[in-house]
C-alpha atoms as a PDB file:
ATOM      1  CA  UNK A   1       9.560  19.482 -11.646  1.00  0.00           C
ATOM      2  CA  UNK A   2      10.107  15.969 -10.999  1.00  0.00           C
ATOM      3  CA  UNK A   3       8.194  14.046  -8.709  1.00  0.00           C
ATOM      4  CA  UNK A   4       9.896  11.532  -5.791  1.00  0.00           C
ATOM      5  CA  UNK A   5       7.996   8.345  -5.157  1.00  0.00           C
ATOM      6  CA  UNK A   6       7.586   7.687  -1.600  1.00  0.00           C
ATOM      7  CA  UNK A   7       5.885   4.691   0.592  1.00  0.00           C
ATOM      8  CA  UNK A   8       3.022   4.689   3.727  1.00  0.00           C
ATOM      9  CA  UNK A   9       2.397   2.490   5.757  1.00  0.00           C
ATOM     10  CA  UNK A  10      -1.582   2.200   5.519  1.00  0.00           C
ATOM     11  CA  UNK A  11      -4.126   0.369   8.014  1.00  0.00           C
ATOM     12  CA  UNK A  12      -3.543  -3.474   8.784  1.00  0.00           C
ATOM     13  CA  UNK A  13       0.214  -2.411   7.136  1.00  0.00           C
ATOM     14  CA  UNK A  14      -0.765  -2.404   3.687  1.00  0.00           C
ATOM     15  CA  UNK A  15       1.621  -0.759   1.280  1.00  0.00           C
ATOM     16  CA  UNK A  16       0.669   2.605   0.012  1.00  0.00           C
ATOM     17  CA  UNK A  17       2.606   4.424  -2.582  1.00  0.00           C
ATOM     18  CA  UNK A  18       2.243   8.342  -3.193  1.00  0.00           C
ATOM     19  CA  UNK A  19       4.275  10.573  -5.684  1.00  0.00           C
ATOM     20  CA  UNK A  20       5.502  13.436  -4.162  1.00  0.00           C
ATOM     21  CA  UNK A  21       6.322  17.195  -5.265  1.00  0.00           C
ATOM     22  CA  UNK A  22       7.936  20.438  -3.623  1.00  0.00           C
ATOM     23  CA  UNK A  23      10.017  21.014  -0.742  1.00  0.00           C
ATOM     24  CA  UNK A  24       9.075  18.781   2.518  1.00  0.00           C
ATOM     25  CA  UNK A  25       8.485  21.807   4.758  1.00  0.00           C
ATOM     26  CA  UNK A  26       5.732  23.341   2.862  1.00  0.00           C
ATOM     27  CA  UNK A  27       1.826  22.530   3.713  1.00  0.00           C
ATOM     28  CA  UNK A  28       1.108  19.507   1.927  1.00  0.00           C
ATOM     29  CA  UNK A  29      -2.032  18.643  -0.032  1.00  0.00           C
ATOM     30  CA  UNK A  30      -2.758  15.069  -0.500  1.00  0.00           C
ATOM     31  CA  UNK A  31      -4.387  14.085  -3.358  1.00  0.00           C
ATOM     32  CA  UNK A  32      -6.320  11.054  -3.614  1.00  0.00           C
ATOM     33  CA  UNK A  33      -8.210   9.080  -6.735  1.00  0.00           C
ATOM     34  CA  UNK A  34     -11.234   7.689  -8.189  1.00  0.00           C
ATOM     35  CA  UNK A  35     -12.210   4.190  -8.447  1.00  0.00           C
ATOM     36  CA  UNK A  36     -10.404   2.454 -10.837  1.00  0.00           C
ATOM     37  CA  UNK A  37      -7.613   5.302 -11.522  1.00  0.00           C
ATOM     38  CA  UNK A  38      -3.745   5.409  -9.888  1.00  0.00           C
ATOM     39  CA  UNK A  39      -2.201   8.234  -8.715  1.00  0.00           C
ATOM     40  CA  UNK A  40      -1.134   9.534 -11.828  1.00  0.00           C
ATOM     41  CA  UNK A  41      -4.675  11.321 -12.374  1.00  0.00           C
ATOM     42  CA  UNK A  42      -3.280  13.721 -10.280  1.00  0.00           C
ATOM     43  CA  UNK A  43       0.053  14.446 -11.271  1.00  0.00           C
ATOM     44  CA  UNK A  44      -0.586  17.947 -13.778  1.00  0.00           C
ATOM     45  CA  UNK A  45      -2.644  19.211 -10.902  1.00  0.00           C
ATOM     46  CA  UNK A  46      -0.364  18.056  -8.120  1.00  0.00           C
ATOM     47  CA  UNK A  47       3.097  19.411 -10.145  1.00  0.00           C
ATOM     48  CA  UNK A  48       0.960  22.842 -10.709  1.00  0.00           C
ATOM     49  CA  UNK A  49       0.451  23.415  -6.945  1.00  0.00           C
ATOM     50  CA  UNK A  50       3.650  22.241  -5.942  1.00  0.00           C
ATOM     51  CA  UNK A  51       5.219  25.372  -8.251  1.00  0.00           C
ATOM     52  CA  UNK A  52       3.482  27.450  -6.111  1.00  0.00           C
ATOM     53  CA  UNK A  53       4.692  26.631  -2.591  1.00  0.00           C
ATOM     54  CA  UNK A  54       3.043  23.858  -1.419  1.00  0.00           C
ATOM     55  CA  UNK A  55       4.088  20.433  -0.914  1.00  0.00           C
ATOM     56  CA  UNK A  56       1.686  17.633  -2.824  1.00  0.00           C
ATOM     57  CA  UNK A  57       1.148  14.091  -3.012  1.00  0.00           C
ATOM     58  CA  UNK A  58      -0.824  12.303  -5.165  1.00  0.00           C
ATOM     59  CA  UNK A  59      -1.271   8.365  -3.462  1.00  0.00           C
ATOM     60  CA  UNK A  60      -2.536   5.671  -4.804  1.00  0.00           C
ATOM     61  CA  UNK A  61      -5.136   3.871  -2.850  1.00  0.00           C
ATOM     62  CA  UNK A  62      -5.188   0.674  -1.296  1.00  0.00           C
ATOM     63  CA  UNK A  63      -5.847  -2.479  -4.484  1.00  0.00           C
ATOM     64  CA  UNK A  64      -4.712   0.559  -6.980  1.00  0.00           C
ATOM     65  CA  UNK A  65      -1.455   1.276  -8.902  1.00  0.00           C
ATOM     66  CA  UNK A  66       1.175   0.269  -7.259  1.00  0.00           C
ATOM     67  CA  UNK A  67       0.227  -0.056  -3.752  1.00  0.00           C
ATOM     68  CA  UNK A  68      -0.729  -3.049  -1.854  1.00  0.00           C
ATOM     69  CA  UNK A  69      -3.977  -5.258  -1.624  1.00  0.00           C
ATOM     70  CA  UNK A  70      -5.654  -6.012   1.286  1.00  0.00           C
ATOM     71  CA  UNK A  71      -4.759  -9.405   2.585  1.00  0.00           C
ATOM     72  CA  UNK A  72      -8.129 -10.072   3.981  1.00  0.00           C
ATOM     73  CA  UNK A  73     -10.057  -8.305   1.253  1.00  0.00           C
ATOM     74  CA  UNK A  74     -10.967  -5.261   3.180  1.00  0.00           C
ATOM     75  CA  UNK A  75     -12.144  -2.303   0.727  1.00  0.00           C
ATOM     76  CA  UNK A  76     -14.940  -0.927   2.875  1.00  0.00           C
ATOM     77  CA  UNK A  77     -15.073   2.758   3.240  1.00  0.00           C
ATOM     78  CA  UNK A  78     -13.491   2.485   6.977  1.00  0.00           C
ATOM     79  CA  UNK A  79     -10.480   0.639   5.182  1.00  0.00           C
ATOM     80  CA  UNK A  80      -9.594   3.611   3.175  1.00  0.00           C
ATOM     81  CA  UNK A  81     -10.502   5.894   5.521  1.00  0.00           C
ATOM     82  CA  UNK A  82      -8.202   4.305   7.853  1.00  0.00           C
ATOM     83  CA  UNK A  83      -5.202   4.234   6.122  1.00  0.00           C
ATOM     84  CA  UNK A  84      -5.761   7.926   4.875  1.00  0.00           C
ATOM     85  CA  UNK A  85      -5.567   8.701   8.131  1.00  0.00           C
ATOM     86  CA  UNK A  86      -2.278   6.385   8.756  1.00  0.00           C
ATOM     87  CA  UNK A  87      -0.895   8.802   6.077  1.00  0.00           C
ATOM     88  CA  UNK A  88      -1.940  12.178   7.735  1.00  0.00           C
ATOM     89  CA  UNK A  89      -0.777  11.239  10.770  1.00  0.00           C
ATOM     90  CA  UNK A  90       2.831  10.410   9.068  1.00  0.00           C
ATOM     91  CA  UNK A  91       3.256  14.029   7.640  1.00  0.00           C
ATOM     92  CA  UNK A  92       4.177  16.819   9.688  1.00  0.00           C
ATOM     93  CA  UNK A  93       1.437  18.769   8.892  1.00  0.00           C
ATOM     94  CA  UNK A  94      -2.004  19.192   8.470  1.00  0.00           C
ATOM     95  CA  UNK A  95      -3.710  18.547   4.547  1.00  0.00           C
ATOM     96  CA  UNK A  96      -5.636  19.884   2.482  1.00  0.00           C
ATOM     97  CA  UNK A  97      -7.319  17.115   1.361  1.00  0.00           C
ATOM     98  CA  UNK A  98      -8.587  16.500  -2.444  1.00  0.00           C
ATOM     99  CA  UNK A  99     -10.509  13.999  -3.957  1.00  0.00           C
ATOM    100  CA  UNK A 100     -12.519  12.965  -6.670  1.00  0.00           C
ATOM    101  CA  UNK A 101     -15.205  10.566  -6.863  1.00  0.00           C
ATOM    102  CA  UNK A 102     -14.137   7.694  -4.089  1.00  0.00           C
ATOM    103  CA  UNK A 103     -11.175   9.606  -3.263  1.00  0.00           C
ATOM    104  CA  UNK A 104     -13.406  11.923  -2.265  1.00  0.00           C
ATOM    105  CA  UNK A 105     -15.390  10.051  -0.362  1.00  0.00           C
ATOM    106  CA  UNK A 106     -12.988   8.950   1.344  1.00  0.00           C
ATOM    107  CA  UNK A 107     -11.942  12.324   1.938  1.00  0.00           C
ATOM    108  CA  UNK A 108     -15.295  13.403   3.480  1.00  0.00           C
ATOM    109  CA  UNK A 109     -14.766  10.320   5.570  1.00  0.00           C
ATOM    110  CA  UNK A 110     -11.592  11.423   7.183  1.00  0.00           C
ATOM    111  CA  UNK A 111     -13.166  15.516   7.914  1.00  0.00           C
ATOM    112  CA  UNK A 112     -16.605  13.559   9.009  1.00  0.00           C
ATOM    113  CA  UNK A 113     -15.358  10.744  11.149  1.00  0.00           C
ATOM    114  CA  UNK A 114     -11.826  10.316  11.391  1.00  0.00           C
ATOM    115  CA  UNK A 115      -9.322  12.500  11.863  1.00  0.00           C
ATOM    116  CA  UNK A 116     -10.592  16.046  10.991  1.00  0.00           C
ATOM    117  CA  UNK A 117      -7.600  17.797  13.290  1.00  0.00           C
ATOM    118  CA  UNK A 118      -5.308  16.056  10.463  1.00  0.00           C
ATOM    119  CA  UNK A 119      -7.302  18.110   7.647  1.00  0.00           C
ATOM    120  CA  UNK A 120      -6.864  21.884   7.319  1.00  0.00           C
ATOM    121  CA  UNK A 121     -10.012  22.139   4.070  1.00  0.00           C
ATOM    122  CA  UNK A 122     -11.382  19.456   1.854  1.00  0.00           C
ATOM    123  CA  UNK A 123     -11.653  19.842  -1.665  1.00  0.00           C
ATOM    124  CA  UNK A 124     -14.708  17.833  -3.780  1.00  0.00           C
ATOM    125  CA  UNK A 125     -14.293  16.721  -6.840  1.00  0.00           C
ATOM    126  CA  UNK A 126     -17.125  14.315  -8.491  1.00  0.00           C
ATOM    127  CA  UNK A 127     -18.092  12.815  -5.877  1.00  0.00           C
END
């Protein structure tokens, strides 16, 4: 299955980049990284659960891979926790979200004190 890379619009308009799998109109999972890793941590994982029906993306961050730095330096948890919810609130859906280490912090974030109407369950992974 191949994989479609696609661009967000994050908080203060940085650039985020996300590879996407499966068909558009299935529930999406969103799959976010650790510190340090891209996008492409995810990709086995995200190709895997797209064969079974849903629709997964695998983004990286903001200052990782290929999307955009922060003009102003802003990497505080609200930063990323802002634009993940820029992202939820671009997909016509709610997530499952899934992340590992400051992806998933981030993650717990967004259910804890962002937008938890966005997330349908959160999945933990070394955080």
């Amino acid at each position: 299955m191949q994989s479609q890379t696609i661009e967000f619009e994050g908080s203060g308009g940085v650039r985020l980049i996300a590879d996407t799998w499966g068909d558009p109109k299935d529930d999406p999972i969103l799959f976010m990284h650790g510190g340090g890793q891209t996008r492409h941590s995810w990709g086995g994982a995200a190709m895997l659960l797209a064969s079974k029906g849903w629709r997964t993306l695998s983004i990286d961050l903001r200052g990782h891979g290929d999307s955009g730095w922060s003009p102003k330096g802003e990497y505080e948890a609200e930063h990323f926790v802002a634009d993940i919810n820029s992202v939820l609130s671009q997909l016509d859906r709610t997530a499952v979200l899934v992340g590992a280490s400051l992806g998933g912090r981030t993650a717990t974030f967004v259910v804890g004190n962002g937008a938890p109407d966005l997330c349908r369950a959160l999945v933990l992974v070394d955080i």
